[in-house]
N, C-alpha and C. Protein backbone atom coordinates (compact mmCIF):
# COMPACT_ATOMS: atom_id res chain seq x y z
N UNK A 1 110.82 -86.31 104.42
CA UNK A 1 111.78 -87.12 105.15
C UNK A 1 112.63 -87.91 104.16
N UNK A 2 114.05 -87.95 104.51
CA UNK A 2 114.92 -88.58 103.20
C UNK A 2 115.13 -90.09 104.23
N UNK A 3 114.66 -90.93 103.91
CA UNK A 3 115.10 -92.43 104.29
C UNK A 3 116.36 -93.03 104.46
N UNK A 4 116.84 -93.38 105.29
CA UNK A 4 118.18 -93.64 105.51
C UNK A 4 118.74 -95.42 104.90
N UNK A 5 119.77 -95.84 105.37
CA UNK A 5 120.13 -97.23 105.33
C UNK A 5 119.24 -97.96 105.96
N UNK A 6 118.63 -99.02 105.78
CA UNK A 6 117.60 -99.92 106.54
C UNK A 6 118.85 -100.20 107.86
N UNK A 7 118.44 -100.74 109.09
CA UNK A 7 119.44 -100.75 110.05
C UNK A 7 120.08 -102.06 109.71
N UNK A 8 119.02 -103.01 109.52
CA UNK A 8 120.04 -104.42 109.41
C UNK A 8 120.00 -104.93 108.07
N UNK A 9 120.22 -104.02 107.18
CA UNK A 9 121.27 -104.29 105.97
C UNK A 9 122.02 -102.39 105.51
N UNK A 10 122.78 -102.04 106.37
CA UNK A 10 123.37 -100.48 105.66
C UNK A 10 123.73 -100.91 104.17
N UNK A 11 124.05 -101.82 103.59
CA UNK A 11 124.39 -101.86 101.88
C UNK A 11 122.90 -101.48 101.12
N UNK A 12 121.65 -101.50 101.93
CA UNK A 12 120.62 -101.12 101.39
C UNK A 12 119.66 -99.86 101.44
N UNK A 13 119.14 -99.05 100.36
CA UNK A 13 118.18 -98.08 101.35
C UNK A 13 116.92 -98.43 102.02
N UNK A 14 116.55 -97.42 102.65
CA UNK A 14 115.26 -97.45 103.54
C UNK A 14 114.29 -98.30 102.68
N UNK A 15 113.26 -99.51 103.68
CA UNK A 15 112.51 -100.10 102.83
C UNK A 15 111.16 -99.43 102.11
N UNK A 16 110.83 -99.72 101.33
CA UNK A 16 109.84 -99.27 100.46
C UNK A 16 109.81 -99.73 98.96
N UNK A 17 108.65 -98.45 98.20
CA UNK A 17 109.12 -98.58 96.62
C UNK A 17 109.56 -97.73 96.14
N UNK A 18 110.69 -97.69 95.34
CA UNK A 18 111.24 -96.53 94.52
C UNK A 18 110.90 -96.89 92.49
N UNK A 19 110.92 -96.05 92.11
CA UNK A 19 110.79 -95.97 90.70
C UNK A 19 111.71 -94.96 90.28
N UNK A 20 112.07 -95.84 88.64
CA UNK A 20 113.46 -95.79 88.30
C UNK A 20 112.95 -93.99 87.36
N UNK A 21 113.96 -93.12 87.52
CA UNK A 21 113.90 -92.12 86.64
C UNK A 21 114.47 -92.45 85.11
N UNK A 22 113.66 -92.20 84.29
CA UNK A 22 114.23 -92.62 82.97
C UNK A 22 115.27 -91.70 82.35
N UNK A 23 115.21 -90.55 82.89
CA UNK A 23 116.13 -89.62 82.58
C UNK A 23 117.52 -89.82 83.09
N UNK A 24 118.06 -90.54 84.28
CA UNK A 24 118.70 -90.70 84.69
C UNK A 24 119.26 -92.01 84.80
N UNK A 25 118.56 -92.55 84.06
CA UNK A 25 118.98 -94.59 84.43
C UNK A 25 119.18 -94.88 82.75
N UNK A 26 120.36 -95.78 82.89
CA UNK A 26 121.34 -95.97 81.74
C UNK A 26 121.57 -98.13 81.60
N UNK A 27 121.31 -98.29 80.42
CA UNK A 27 121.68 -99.76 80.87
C UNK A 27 122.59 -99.61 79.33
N UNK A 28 123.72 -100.36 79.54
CA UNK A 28 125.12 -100.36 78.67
C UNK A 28 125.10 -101.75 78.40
N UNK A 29 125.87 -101.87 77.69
CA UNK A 29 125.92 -103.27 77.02
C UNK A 29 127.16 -103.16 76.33
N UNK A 30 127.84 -104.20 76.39
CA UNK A 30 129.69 -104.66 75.61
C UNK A 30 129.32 -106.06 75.10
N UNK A 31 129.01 -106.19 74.00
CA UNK A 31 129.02 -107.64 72.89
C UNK A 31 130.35 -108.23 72.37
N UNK A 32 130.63 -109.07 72.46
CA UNK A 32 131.48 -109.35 71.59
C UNK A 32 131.01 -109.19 70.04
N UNK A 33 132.98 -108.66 69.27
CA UNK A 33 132.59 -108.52 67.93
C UNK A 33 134.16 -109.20 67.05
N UNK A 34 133.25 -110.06 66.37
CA UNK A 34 134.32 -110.54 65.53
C UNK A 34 135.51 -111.37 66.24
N UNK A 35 135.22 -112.01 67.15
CA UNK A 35 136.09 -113.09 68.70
C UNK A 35 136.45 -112.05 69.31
N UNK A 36 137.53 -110.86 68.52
CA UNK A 36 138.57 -110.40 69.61
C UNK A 36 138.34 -108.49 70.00
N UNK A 37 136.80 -108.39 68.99
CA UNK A 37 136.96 -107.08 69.60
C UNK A 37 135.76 -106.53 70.42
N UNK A 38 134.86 -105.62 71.03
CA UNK A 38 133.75 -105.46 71.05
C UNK A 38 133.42 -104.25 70.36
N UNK A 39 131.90 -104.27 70.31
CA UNK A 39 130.75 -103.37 70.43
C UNK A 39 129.67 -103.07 71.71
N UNK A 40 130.10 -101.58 71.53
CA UNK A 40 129.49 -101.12 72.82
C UNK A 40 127.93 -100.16 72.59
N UNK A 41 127.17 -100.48 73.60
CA UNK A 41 126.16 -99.60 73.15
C UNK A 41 124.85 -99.36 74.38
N UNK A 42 123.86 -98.47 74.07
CA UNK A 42 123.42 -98.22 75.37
C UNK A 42 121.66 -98.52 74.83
N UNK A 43 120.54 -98.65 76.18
CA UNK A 43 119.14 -98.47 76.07
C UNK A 43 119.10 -97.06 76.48
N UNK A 44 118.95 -96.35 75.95
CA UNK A 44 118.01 -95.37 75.80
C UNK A 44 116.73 -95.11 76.77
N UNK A 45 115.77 -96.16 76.91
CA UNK A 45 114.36 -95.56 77.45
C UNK A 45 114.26 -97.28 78.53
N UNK A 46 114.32 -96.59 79.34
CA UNK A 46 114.32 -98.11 80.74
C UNK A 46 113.52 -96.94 82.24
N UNK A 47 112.31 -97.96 82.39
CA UNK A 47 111.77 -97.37 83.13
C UNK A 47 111.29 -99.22 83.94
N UNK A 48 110.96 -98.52 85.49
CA UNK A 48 110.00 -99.74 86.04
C UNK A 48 110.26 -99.07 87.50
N UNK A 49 110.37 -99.71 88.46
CA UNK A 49 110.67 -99.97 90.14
C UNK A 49 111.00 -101.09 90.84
N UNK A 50 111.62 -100.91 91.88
CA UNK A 50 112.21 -101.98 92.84
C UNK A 50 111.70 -101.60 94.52
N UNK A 51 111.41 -102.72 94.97
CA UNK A 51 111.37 -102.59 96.29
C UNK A 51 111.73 -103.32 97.47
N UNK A 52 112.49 -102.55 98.22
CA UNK A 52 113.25 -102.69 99.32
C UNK A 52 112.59 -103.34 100.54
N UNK A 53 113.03 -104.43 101.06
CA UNK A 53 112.16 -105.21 102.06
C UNK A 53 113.36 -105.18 103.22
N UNK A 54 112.74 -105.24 104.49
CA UNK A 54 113.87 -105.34 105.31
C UNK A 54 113.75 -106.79 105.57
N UNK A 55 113.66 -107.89 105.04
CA UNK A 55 113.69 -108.83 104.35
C UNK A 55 114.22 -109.21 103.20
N UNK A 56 115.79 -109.52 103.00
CA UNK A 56 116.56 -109.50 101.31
C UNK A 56 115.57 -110.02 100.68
N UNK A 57 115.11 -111.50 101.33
CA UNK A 57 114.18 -112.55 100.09
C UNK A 57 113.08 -111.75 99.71
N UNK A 58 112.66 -110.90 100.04
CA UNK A 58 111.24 -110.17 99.62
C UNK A 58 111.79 -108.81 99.06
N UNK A 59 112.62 -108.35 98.45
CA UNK A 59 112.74 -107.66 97.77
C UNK A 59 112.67 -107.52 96.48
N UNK A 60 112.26 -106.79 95.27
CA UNK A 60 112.14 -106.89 93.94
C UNK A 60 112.62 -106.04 93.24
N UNK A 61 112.83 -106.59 91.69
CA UNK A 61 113.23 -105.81 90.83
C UNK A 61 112.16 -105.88 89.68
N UNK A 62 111.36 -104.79 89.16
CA UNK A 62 110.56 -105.04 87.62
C UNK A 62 110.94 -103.88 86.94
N UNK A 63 111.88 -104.32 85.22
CA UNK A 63 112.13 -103.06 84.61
C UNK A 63 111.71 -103.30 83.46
N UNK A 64 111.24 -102.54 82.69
CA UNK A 64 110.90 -102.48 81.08
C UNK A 64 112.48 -101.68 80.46
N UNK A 65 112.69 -102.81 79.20
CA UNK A 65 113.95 -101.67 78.46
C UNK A 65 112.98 -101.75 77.19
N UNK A 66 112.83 -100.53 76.70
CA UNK A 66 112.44 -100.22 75.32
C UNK A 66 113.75 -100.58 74.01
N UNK A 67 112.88 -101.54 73.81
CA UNK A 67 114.24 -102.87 72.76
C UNK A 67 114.55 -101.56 71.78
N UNK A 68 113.62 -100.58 71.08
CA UNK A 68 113.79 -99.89 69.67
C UNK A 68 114.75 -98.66 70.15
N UNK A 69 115.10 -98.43 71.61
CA UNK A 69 115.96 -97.62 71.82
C UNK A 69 117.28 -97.74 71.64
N UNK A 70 118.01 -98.97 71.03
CA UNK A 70 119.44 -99.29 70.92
C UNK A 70 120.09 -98.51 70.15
N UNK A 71 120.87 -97.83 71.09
CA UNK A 71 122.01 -97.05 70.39
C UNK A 71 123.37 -97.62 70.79
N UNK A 72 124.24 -97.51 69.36
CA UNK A 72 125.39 -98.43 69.18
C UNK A 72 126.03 -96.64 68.76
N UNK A 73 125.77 -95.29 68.32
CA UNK A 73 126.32 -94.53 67.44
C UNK A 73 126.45 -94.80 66.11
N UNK A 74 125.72 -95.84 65.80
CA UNK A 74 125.99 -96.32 64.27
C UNK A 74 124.39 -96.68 63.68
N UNK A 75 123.98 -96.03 62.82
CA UNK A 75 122.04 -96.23 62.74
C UNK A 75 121.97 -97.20 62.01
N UNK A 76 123.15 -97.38 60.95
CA UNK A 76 122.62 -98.77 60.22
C UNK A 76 122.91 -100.44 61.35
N UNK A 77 124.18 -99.90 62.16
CA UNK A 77 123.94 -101.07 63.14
C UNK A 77 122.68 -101.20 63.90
N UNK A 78 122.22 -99.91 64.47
CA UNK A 78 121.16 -99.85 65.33
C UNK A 78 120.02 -100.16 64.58
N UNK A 79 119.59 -100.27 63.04
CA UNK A 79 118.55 -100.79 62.37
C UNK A 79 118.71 -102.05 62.37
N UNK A 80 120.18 -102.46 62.15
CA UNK A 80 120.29 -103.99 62.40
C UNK A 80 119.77 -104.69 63.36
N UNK A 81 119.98 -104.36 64.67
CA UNK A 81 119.60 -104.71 66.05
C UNK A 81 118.27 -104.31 66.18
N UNK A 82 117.81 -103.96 65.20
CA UNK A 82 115.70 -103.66 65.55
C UNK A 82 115.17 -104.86 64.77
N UNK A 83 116.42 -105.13 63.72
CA UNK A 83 115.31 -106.41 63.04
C UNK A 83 114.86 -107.87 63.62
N UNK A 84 114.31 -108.18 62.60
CA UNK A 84 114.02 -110.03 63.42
C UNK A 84 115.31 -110.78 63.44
N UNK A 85 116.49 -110.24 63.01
CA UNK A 85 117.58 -111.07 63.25
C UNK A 85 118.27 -111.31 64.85
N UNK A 86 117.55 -109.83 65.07
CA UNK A 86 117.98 -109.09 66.86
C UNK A 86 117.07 -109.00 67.92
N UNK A 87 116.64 -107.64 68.18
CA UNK A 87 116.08 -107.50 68.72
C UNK A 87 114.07 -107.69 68.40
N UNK A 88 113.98 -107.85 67.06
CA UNK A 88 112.72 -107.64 66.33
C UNK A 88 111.60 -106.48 67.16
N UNK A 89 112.17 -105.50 67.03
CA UNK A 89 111.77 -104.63 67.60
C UNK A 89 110.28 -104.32 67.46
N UNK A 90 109.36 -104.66 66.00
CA UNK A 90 108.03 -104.25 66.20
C UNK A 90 107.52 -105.79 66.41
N UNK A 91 107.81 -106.41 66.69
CA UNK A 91 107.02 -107.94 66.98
C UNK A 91 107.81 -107.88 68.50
N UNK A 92 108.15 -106.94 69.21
CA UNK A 92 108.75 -107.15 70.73
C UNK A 92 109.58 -105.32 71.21
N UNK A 93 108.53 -105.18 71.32
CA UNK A 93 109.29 -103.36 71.25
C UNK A 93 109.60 -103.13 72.99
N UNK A 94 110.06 -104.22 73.53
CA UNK A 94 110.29 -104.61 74.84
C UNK A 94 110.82 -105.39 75.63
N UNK A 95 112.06 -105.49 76.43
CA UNK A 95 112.68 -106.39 77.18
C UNK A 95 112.17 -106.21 78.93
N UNK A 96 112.09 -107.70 79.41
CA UNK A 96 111.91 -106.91 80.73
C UNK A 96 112.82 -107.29 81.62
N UNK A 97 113.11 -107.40 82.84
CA UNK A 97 113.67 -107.99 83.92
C UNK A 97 112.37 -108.20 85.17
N UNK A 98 112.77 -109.77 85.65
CA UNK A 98 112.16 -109.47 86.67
C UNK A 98 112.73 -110.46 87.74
N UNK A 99 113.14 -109.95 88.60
CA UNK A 99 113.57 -110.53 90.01
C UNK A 99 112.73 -110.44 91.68
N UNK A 100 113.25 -111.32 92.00
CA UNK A 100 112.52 -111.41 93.59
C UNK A 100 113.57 -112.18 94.78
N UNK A 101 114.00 -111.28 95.08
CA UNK A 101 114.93 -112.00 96.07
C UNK A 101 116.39 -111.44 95.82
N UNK A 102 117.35 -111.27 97.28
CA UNK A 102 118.61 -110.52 97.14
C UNK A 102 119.22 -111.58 98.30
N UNK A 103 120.62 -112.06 97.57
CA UNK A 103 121.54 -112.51 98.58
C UNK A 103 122.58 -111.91 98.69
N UNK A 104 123.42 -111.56 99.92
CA UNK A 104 124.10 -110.65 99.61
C UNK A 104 125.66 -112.01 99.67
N UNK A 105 126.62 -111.01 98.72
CA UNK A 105 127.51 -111.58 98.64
C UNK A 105 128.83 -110.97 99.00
N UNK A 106 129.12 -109.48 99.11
CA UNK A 106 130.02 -108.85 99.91
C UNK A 106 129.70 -107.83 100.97
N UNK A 107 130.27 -107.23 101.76
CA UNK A 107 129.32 -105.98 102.12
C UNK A 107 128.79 -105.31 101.30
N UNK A 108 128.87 -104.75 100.38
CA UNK A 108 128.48 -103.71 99.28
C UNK A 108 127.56 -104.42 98.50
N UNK A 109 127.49 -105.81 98.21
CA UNK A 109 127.17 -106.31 96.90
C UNK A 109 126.03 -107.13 96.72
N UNK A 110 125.43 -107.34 96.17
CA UNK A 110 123.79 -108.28 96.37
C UNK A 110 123.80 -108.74 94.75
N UNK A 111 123.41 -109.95 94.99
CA UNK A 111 122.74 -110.40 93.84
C UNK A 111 121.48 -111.37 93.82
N UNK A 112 120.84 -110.52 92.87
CA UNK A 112 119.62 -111.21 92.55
C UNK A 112 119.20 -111.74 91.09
N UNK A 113 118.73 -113.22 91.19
CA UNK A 113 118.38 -113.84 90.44
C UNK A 113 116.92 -113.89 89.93
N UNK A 114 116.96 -112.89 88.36
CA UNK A 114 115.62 -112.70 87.59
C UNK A 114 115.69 -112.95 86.29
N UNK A 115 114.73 -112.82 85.82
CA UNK A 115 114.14 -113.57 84.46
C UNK A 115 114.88 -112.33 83.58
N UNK A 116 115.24 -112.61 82.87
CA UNK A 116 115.41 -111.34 81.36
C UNK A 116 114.21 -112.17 79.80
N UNK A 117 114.07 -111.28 79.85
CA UNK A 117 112.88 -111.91 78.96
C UNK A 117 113.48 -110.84 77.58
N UNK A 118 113.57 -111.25 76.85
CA UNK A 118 114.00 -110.44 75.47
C UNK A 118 112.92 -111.51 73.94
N UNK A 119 112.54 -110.85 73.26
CA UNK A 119 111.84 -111.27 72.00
C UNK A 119 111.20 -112.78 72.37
N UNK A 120 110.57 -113.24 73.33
CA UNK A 120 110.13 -113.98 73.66
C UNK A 120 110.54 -115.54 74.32
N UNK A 121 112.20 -114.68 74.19
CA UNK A 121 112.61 -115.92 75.07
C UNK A 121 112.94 -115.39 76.40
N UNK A 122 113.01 -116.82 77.67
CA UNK A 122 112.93 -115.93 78.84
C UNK A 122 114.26 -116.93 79.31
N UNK A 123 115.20 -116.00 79.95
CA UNK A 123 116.20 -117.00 80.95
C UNK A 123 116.80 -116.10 82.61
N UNK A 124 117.12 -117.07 83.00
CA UNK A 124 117.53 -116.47 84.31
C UNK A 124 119.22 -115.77 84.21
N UNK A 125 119.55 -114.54 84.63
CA UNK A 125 120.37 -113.37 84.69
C UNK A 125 120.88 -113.50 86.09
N UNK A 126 121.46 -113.57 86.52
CA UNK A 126 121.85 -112.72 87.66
C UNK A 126 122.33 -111.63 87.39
N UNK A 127 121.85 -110.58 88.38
CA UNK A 127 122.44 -109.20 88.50
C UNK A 127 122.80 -108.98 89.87
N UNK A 128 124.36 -108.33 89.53
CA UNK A 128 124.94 -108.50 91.19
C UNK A 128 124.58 -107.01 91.20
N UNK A 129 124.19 -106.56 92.47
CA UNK A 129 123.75 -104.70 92.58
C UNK A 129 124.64 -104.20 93.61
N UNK A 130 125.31 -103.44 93.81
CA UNK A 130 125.72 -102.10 94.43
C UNK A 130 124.84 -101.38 95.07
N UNK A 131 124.40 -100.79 96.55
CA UNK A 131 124.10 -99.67 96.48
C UNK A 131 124.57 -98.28 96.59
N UNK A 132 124.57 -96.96 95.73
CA UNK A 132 125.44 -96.15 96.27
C UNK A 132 125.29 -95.14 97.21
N UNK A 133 123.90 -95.34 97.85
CA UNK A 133 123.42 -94.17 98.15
C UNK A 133 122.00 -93.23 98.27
N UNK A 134 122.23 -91.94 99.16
CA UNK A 134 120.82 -91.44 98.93
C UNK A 134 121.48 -89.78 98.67
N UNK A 135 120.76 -89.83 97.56
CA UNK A 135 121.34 -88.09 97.65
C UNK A 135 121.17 -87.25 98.52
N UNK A 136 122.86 -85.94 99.22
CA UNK A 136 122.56 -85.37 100.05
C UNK A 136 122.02 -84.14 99.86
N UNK A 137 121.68 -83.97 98.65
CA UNK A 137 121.06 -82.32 98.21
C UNK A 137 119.62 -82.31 97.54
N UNK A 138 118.69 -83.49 98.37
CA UNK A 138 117.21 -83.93 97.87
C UNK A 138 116.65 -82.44 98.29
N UNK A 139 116.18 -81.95 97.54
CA UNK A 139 114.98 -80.62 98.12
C UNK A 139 114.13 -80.77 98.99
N UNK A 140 113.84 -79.82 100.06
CA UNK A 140 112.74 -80.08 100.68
C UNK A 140 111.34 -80.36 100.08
N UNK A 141 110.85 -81.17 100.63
CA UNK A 141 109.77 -81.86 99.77
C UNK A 141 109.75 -82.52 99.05
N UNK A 142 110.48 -82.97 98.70
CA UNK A 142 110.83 -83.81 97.19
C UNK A 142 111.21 -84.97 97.94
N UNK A 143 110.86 -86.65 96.50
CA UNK A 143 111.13 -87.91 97.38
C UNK A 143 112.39 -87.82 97.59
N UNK A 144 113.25 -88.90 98.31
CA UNK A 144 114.33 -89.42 98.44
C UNK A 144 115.32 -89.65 96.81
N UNK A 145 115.97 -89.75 96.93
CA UNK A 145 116.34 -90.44 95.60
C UNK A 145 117.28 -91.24 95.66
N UNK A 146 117.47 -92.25 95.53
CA UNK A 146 118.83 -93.34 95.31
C UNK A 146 119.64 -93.78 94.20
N UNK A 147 120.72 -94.51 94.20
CA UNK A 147 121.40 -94.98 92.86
C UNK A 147 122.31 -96.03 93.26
N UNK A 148 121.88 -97.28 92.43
CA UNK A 148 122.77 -98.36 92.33
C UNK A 148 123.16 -98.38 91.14
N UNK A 149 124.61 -98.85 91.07
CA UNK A 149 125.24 -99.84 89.61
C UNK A 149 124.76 -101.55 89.74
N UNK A 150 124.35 -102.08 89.00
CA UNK A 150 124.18 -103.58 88.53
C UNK A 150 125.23 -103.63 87.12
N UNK A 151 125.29 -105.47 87.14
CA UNK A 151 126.21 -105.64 86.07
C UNK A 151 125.55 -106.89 85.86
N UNK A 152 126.01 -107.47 85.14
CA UNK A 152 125.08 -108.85 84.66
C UNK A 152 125.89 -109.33 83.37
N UNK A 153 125.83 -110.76 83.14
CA UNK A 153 126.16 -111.05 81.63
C UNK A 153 125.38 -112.06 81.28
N UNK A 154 124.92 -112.10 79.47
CA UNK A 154 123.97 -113.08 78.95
C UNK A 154 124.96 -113.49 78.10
N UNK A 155 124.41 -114.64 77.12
CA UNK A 155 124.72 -115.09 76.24
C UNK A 155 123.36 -114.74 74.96
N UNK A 156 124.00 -114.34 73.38
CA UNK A 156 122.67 -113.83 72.97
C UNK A 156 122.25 -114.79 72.44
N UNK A 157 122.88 -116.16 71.95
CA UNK A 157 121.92 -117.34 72.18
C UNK A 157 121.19 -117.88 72.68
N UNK A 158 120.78 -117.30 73.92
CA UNK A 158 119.94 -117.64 74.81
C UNK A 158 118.86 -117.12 74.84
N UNK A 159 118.79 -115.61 73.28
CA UNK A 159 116.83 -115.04 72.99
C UNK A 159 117.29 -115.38 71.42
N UNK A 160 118.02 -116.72 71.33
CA UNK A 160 117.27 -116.34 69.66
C UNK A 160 118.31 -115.80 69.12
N UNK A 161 119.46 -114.96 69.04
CA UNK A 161 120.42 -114.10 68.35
C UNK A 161 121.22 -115.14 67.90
N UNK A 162 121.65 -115.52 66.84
CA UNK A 162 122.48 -116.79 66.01
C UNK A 162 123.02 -116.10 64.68
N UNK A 163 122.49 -115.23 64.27
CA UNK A 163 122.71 -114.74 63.29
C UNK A 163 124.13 -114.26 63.31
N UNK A 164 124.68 -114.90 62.35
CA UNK A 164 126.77 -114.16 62.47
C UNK A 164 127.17 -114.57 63.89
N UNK A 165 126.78 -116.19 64.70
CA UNK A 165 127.53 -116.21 65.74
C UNK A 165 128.31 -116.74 65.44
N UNK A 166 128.94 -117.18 64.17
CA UNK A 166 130.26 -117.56 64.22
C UNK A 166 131.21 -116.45 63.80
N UNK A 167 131.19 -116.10 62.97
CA UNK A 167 132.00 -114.77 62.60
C UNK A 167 131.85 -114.13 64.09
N UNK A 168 131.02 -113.81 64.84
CA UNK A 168 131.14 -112.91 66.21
C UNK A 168 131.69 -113.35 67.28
N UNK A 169 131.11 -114.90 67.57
CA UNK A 169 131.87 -115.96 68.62
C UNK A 169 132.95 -116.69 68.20
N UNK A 170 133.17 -117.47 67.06
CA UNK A 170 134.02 -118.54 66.68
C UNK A 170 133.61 -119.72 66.53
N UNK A 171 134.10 -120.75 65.94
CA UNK A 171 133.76 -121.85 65.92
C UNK A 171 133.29 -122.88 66.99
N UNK A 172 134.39 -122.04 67.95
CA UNK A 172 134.00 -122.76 69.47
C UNK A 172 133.87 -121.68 70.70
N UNK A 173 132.47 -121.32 70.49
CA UNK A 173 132.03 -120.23 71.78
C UNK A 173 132.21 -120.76 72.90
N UNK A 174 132.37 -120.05 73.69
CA UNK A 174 132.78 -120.32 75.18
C UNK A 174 131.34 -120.25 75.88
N UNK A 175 131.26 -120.98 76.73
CA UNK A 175 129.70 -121.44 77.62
C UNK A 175 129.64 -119.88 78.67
N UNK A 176 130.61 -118.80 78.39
CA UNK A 176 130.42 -117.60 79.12
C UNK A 176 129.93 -116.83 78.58
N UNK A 177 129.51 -115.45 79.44
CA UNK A 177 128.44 -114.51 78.86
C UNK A 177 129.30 -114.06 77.29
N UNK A 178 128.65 -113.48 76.48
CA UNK A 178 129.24 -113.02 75.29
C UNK A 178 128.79 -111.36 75.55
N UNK A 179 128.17 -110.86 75.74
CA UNK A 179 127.25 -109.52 76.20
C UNK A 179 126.89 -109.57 78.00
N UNK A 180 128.18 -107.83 78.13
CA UNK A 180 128.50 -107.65 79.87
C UNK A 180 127.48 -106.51 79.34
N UNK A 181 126.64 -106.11 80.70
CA UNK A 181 125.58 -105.22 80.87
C UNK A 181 126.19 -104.43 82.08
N UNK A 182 125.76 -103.23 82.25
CA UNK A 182 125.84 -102.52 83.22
C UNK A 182 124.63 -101.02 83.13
N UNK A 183 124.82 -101.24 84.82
CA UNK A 183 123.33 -100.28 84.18
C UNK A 183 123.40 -99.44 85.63
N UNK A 184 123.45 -98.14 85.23
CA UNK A 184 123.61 -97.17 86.17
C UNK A 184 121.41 -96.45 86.59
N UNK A 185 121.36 -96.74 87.74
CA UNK A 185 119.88 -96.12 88.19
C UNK A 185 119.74 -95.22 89.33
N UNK A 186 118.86 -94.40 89.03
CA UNK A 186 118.67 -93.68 89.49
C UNK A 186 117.08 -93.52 90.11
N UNK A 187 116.65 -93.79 91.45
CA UNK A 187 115.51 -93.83 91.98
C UNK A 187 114.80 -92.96 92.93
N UNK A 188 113.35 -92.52 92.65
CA UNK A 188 112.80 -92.01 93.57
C UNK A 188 111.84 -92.88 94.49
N UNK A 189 112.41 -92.59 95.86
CA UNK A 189 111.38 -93.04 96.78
C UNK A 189 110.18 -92.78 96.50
N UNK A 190 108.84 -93.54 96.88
CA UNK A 190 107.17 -93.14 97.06
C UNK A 190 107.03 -93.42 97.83
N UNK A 191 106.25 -92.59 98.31
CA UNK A 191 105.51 -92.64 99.89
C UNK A 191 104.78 -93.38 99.73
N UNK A 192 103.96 -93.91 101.04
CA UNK A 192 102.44 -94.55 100.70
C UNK A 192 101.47 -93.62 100.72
């Protein structure tokens, strides 16, 4: 059975738990570089699940991003971003997210307020979510599958990242995100 829109929220799918396909789920990232230009780059290995309440406030988000997966296309940047200056990838070979609760803010749009926890610092994110859908060509037998876009922005002062924030921010950083996220997922329903 492929699960439809919950009735009293259609911006959402059918309630339950889904888990994220790692093959198919993408989280992006745009940093600022040098005030006026960026750097763009992606996680690699992001796995966890979310679940759908026909209840917004009781809904969740828990994801693991594998920190040592950062790809920028550039390996000496991407060694950069594994060290203790960044990400310190073997003293934290892990970022997580975790949220509980969805308000919605357009028809289409929800945001929920969760923890991003990166190298041991933890702060609150909002991520506004999209849903797009349930695929119409699921195989018989096979779960459901869904896909939202989320977007989100941090500041990387906020785990610790200082290193070159002036050369990257300026003398006078702006109290706004410096690093826009976006993260394309892809989910399978589980039965009970």
């Amino acid at each position: 059975m492929i699960p439809g829109a919950a009735a009293s929220n259609p911006s959402l799918p059918a309630p339950g738990v889904y888990k994220i396909d790692p093959n198919h789920t993408f989280a992006y990232f745009a940093a600022w570089h040098h005030i006026v230009g960026t750097v763009r780059g992606r996680f690699d290995k992001v796995t966890g699940t979310f679940t759908v309440s026909p209840d917004p406030g009781k809904c969740t988000v828990d994801v693991v991003i594998a920190t040592y997966s950062v790809n920028t296309q550039n390996s000496d940047r991407d060694d950069d971003l594994r060290s203790p200056s960044f990400f310190d990838v073997v003293k934290f070979p892990t970022a997580t997210y975790r949220g509980r609760g969805l308000r919605r803010v357009s028809n289409d749009s929800w945001v929920m307020d969760g923890s991003l926890d990166i190298r041991g610092f933890s702060t609150v994110v909002p991520l506004t979510l999209s849903y797009k859908g349930v695929f119409p060509d699921t195989p018989s037998g096979q779960p459901a599958r869904v896909a939202f876009h989320a977007t989100a922005g941090a500041r990387r002062a906020a785990f610790g990242m200082t290193r070159d924030n002036l050369m990257e921010l300026g003398p006078h950083p702006s109290p706004k995100p410096d690093v826009d996220i976006q993260i394309d997922v892809e989910a399978d329903f589980e039965p009970k």
